[in-house]
PDB file of N, CA and C in Angstrom:
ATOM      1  N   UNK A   1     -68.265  38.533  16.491  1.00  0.00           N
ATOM      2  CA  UNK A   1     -68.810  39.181  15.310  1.00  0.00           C
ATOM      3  C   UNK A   1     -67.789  39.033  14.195  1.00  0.00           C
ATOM      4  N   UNK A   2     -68.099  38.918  12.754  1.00  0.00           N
ATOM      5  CA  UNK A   2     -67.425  38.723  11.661  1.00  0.00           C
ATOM      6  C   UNK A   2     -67.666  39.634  10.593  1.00  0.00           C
ATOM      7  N   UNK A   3     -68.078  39.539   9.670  1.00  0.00           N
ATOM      8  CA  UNK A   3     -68.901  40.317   8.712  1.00  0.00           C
ATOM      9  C   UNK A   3     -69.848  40.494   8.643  1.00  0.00           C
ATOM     10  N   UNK A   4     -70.364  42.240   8.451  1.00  0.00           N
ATOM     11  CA  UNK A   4     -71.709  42.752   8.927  1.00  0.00           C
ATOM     12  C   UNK A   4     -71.606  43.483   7.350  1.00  0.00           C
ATOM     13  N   UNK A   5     -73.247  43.148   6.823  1.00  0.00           N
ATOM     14  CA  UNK A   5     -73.946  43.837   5.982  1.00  0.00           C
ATOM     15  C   UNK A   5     -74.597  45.373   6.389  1.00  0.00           C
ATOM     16  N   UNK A   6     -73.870  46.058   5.579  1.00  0.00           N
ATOM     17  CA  UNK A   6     -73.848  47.849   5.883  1.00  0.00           C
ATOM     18  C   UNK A   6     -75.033  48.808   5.153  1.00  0.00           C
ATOM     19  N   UNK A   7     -75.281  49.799   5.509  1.00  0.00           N
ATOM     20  CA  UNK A   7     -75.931  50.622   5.122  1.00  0.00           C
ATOM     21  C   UNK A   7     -76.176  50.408   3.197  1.00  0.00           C
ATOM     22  N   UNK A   8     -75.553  50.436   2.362  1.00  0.00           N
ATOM     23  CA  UNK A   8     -75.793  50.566   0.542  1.00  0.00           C
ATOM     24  C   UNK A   8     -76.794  48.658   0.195  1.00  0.00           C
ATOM     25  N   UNK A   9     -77.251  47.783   1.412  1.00  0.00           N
ATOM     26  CA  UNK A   9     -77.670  46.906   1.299  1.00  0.00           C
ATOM     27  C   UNK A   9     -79.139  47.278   1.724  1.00  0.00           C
ATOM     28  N   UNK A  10     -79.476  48.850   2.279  1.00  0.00           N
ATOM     29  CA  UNK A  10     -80.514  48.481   2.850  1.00  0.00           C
ATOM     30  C   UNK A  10     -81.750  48.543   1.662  1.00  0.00           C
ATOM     31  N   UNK A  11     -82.849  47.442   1.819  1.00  0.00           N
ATOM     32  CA  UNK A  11     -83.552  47.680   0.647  1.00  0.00           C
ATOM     33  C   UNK A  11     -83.361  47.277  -0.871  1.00  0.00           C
ATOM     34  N   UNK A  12     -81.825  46.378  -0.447  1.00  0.00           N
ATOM     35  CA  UNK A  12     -81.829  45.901  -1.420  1.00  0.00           C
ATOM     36  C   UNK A  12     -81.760  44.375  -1.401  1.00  0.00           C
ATOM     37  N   UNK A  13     -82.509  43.789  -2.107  1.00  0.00           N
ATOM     38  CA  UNK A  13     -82.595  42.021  -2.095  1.00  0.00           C
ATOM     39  C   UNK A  13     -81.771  41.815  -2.990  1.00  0.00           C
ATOM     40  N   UNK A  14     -80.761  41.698  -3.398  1.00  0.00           N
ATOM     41  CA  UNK A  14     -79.938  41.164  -4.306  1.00  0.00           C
ATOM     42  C   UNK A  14     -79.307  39.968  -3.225  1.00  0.00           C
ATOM     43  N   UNK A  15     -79.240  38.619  -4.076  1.00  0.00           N
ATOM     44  CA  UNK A  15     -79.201  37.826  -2.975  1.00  0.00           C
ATOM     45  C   UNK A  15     -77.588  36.932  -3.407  1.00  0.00           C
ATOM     46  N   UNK A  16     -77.032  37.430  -4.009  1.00  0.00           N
ATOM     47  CA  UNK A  16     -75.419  36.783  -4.435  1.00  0.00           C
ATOM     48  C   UNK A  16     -74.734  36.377  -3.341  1.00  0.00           C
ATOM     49  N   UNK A  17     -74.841  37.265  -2.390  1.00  0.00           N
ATOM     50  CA  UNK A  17     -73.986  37.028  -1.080  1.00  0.00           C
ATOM     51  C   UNK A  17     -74.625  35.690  -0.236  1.00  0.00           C
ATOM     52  N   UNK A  18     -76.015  35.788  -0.317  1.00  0.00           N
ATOM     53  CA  UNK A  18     -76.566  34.620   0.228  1.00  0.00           C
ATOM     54  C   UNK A  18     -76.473  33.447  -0.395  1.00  0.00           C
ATOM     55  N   UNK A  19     -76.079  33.550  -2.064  1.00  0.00           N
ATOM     56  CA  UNK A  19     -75.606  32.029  -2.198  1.00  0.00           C
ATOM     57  C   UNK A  19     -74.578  31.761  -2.625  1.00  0.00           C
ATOM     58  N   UNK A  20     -73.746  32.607  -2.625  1.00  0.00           N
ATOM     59  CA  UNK A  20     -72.191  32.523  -2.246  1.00  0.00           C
ATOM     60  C   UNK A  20     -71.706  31.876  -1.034  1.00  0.00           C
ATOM     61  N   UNK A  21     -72.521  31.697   0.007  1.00  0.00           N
ATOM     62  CA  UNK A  21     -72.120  31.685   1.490  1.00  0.00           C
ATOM     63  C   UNK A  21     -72.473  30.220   1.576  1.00  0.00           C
ATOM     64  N   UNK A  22     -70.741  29.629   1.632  1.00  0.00           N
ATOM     65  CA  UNK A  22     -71.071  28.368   2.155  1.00  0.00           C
ATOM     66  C   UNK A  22     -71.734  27.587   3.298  1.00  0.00           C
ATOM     67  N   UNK A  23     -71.987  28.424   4.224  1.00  0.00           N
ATOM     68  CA  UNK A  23     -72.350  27.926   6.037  1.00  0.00           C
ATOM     69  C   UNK A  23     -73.531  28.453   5.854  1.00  0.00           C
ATOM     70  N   UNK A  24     -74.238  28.941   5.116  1.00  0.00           N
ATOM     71  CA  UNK A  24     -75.933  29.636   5.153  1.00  0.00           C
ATOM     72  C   UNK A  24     -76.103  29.937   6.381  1.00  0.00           C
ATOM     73  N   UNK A  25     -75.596  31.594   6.440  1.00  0.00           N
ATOM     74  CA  UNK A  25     -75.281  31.917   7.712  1.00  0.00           C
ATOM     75  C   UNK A  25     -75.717  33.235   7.346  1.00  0.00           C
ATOM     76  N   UNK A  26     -76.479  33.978   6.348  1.00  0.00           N
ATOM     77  CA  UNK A  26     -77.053  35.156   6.117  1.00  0.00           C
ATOM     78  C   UNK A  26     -78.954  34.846   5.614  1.00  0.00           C
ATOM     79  N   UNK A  27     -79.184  36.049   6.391  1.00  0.00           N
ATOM     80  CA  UNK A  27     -80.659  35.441   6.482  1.00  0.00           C
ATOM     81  C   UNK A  27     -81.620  36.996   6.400  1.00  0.00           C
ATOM     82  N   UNK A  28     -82.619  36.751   5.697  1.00  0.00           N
ATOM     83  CA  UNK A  28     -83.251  38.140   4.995  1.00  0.00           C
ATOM     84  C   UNK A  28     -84.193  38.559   6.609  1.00  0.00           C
ATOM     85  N   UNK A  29     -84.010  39.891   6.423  1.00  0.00           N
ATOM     86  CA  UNK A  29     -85.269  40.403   7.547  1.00  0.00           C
ATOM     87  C   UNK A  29     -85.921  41.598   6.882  1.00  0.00           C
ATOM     88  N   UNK A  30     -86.367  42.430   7.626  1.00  0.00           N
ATOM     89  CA  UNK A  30     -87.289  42.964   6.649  1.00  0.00           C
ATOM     90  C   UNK A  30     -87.036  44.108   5.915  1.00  0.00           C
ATOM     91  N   UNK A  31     -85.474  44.280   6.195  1.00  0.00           N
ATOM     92  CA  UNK A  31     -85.152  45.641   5.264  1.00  0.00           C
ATOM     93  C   UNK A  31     -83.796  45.677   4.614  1.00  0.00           C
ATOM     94  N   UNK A  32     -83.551  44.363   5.381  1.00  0.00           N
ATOM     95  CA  UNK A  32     -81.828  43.947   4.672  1.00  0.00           C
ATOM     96  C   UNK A  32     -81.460  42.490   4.956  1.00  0.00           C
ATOM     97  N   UNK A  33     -79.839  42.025   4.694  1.00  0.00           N
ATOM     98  CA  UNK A  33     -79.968  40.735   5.186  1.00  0.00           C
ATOM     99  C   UNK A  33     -78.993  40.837   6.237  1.00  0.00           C
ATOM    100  N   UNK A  34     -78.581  40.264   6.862  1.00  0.00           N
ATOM    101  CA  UNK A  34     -78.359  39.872   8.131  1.00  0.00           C
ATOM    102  C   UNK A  34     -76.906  38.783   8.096  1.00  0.00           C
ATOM    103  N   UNK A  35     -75.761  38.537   8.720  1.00  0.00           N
ATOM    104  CA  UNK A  35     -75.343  37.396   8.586  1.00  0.00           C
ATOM    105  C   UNK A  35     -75.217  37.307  10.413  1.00  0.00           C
ATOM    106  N   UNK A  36     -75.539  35.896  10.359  1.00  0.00           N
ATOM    107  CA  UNK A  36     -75.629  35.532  12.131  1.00  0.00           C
ATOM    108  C   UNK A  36     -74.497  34.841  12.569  1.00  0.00           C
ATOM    109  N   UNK A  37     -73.423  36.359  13.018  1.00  0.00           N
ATOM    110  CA  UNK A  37     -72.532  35.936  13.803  1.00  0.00           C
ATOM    111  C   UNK A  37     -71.792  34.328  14.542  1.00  0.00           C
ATOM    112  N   UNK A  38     -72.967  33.897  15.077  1.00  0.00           N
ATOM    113  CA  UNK A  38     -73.134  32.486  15.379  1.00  0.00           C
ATOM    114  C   UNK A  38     -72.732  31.313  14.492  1.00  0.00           C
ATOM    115  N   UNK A  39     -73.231  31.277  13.549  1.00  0.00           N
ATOM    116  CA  UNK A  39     -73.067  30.586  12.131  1.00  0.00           C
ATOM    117  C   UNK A  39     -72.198  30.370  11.401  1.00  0.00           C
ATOM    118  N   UNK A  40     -71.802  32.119  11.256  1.00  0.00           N
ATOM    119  CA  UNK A  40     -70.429  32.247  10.443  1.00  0.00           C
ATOM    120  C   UNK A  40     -68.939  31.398  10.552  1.00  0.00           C
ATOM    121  N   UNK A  41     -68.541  31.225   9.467  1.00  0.00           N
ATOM    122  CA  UNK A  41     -67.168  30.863   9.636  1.00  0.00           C
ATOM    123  C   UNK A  41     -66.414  31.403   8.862  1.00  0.00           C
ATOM    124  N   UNK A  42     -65.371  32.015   9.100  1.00  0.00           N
ATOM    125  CA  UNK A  42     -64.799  33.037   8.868  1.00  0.00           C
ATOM    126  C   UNK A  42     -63.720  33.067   7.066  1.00  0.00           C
ATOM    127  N   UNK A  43     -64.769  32.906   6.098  1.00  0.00           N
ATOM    128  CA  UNK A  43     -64.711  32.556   4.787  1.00  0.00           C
ATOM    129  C   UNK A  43     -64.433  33.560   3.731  1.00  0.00           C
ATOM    130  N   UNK A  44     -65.362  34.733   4.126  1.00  0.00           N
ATOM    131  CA  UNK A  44     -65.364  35.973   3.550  1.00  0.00           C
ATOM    132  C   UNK A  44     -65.762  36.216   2.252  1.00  0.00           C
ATOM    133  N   UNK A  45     -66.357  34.539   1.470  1.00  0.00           N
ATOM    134  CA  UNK A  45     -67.038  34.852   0.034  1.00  0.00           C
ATOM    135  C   UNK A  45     -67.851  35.739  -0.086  1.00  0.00           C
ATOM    136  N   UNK A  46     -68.448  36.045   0.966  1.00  0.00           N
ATOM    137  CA  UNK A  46     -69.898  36.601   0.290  1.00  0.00           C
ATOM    138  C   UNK A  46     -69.362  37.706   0.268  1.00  0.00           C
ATOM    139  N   UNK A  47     -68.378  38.784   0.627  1.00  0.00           N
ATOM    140  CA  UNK A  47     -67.851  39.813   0.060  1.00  0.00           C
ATOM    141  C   UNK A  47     -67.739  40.019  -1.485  1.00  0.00           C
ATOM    142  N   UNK A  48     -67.775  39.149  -2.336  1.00  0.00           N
ATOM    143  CA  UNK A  48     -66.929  39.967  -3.621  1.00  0.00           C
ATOM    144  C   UNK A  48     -68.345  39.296  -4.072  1.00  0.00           C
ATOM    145  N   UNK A  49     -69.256  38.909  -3.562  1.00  0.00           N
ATOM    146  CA  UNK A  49     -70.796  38.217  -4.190  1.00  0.00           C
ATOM    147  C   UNK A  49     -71.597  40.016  -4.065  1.00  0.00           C
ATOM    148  N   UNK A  50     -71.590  40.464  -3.552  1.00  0.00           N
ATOM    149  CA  UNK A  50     -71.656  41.753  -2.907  1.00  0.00           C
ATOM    150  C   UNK A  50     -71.692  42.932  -4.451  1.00  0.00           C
ATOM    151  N   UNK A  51     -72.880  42.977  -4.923  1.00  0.00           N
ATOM    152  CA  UNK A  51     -73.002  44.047  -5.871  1.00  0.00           C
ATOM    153  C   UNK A  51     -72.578  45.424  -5.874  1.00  0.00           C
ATOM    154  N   UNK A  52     -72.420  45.814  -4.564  1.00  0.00           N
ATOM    155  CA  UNK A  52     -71.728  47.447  -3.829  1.00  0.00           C
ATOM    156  C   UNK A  52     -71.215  46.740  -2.597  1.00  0.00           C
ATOM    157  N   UNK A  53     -70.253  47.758  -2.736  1.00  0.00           N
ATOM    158  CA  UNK A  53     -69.505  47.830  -1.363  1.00  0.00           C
ATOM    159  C   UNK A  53     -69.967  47.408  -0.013  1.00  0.00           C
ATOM    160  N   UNK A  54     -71.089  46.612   0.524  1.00  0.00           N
ATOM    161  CA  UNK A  54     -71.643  47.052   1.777  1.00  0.00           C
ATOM    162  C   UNK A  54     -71.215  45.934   2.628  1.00  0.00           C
ATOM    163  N   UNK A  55     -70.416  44.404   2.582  1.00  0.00           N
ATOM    164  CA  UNK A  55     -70.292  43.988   3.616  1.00  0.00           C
ATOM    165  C   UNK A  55     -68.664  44.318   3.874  1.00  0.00           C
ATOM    166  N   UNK A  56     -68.374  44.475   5.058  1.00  0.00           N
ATOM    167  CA  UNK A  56     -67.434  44.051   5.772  1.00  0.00           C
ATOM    168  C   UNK A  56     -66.936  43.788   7.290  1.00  0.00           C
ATOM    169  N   UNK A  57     -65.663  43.508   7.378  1.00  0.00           N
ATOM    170  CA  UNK A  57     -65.476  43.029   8.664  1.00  0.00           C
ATOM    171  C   UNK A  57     -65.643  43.801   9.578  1.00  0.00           C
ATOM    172  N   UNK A  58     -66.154  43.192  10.902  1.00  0.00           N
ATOM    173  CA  UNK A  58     -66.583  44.309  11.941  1.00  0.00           C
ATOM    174  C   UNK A  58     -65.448  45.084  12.379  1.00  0.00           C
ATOM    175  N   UNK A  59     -64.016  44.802  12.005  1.00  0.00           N
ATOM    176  CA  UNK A  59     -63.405  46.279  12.864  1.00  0.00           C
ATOM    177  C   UNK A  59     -62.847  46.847  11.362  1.00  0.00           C
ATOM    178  N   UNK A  60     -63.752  46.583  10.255  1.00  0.00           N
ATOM    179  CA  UNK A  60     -63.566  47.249   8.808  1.00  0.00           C
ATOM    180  C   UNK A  60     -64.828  48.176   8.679  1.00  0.00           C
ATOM    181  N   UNK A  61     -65.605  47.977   9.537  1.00  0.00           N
ATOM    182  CA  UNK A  61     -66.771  49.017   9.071  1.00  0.00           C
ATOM    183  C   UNK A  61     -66.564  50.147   9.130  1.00  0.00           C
ATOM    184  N   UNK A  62     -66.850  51.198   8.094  1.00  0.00           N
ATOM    185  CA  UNK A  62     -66.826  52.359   7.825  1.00  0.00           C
ATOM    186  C   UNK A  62     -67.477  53.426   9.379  1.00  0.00           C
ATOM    187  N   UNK A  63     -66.787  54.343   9.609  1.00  0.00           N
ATOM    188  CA  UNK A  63     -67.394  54.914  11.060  1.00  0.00           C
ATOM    189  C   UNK A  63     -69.138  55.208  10.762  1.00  0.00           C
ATOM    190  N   UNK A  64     -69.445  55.753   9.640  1.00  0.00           N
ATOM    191  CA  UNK A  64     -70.800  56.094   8.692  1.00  0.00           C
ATOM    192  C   UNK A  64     -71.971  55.102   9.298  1.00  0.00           C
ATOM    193  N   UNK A  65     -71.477  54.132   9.198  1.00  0.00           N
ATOM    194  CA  UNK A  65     -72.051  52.522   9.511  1.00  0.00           C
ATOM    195  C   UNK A  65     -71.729  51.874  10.465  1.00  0.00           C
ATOM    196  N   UNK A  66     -71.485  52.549  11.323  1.00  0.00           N
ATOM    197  CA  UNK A  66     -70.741  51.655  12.598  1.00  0.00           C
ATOM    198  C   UNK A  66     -72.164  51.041  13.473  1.00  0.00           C
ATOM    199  N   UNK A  67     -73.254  51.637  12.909  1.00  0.00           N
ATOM    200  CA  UNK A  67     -74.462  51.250  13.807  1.00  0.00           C
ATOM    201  C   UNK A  67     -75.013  49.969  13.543  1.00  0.00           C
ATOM    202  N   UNK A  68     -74.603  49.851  12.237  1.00  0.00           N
ATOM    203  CA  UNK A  68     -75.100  48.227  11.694  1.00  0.00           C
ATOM    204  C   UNK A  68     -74.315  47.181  12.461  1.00  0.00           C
ATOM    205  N   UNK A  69     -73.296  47.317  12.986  1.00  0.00           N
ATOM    206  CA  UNK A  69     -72.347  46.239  14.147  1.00  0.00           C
ATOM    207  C   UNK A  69     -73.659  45.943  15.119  1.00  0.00           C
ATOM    208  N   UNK A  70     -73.925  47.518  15.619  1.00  0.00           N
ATOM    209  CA  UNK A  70     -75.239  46.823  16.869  1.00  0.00           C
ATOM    210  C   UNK A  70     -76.442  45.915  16.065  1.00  0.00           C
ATOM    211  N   UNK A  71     -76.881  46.834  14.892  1.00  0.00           N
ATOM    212  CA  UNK A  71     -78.357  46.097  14.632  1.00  0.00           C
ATOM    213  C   UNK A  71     -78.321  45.116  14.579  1.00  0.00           C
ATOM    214  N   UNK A  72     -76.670  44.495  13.678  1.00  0.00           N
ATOM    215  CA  UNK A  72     -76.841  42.766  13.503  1.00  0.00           C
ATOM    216  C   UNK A  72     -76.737  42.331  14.948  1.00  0.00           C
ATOM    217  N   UNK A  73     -76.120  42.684  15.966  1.00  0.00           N
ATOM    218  CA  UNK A  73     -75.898  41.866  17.287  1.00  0.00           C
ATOM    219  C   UNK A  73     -77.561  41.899  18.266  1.00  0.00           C
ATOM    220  N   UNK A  74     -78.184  43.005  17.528  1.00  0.00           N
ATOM    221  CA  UNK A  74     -79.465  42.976  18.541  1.00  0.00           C
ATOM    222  C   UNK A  74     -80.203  41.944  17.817  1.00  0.00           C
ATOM    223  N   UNK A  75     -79.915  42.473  16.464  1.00  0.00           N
ATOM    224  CA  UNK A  75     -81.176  41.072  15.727  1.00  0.00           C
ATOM    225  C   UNK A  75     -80.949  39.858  16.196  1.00  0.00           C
ATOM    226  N   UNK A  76     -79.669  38.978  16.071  1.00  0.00           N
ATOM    227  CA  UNK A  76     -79.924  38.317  16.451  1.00  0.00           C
ATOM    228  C   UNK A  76     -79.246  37.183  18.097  1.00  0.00           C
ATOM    229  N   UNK A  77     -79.322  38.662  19.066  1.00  0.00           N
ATOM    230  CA  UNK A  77     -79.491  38.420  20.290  1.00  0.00           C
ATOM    231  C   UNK A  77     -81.095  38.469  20.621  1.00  0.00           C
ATOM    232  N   UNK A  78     -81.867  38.688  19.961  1.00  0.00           N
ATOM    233  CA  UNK A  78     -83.286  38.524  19.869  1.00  0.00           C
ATOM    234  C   UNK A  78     -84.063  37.099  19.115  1.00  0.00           C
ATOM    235  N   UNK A  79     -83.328  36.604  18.859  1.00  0.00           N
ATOM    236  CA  UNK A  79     -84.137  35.413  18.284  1.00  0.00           C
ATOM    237  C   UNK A  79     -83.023  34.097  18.948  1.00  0.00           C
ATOM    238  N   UNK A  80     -84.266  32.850  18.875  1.00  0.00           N
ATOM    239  CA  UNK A  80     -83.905  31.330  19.088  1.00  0.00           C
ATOM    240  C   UNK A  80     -82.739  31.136  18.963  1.00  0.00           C
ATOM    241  N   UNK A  81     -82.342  29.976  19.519  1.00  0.00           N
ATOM    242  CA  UNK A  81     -80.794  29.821  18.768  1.00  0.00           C
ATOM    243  C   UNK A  81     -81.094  29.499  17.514  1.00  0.00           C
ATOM    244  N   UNK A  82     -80.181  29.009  16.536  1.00  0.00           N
ATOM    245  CA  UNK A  82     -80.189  29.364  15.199  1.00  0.00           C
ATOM    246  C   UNK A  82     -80.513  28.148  14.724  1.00  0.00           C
ATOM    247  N   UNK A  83     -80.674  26.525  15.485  1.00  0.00           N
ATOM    248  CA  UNK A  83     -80.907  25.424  15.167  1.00  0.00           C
ATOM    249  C   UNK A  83     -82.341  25.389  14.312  1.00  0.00           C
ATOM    250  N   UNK A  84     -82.590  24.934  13.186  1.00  0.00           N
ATOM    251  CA  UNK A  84     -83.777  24.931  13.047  1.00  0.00           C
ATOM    252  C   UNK A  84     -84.133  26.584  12.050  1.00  0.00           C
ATOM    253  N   UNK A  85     -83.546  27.288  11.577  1.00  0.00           N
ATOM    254  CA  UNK A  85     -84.035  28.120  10.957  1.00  0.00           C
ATOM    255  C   UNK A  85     -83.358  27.911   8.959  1.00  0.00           C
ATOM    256  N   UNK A  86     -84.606  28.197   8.418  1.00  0.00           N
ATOM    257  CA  UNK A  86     -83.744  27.590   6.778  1.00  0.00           C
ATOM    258  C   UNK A  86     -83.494  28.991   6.340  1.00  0.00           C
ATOM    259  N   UNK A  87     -82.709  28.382   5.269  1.00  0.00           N
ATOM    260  CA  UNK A  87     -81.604  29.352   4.500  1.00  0.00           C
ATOM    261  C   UNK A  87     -82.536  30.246   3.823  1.00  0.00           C
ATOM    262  N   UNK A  88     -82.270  31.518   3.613  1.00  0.00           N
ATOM    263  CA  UNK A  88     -83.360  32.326   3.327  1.00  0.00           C
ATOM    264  C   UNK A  88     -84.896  32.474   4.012  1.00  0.00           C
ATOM    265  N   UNK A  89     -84.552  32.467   4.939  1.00  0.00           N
ATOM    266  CA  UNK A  89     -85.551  32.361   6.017  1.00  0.00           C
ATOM    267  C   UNK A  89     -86.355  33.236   6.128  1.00  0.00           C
ATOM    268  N   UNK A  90     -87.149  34.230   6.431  1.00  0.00           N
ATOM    269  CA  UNK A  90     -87.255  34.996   7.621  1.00  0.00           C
ATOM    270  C   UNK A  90     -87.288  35.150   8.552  1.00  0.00           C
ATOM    271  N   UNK A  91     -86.210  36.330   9.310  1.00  0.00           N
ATOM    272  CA  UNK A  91     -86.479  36.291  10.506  1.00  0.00           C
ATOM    273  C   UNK A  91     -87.403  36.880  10.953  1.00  0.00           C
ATOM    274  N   UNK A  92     -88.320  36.554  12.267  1.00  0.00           N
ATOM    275  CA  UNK A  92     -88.682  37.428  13.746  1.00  0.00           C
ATOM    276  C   UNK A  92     -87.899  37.536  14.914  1.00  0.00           C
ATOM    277  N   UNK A  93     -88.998  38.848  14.987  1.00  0.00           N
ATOM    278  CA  UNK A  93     -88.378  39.212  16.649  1.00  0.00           C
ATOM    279  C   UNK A  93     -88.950  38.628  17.826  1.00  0.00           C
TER     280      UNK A  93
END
């Protein structure tokens, strides 16, 4: 795990971080975006792309938000491998 999008993102589509991100490794679902662990390489732009405070590193997450570590790991321990999905995608479950 690397950088996880936190709670002040939920509901919000502001998409800076997603094209800040060189490895297109953050991907919209249906109430926030997502970056897939898998993908990532450990770059950290899309932080300061970030309109509020809400991404950071997984042993930086705020205790408040510590639940978003799981959601991103369930989301996407629930889907395909990642071959084959486009940038701004949507995901399913």
């Amino acid at each position: 795990m690397a950088y996880v999008i936190t709670q002040p993102y939920i509901n919000v589509k502001h998409a800076g971080c997603v094209e800040d991100c060189p490895v297109d490794c953050i991907y919209e679902g249906d109430d926030m975006y997502y970056i897939n662990p898998d993908e990532y390489v450990d770059y950290g732009e899309c932080v300061p792309a970030s309109l509020v405070e809400a991404i950071f590193y997984h042993s930086d997450v705020p205790e408040q938000w510590a639940r978003f570590i799981e959601k991103n790991k369930a989301l996407f321990g629930a889907l395909p491998p990642p071959e084959g999905q486009m940038r701004n995608g949507e995901l399913t479950e």
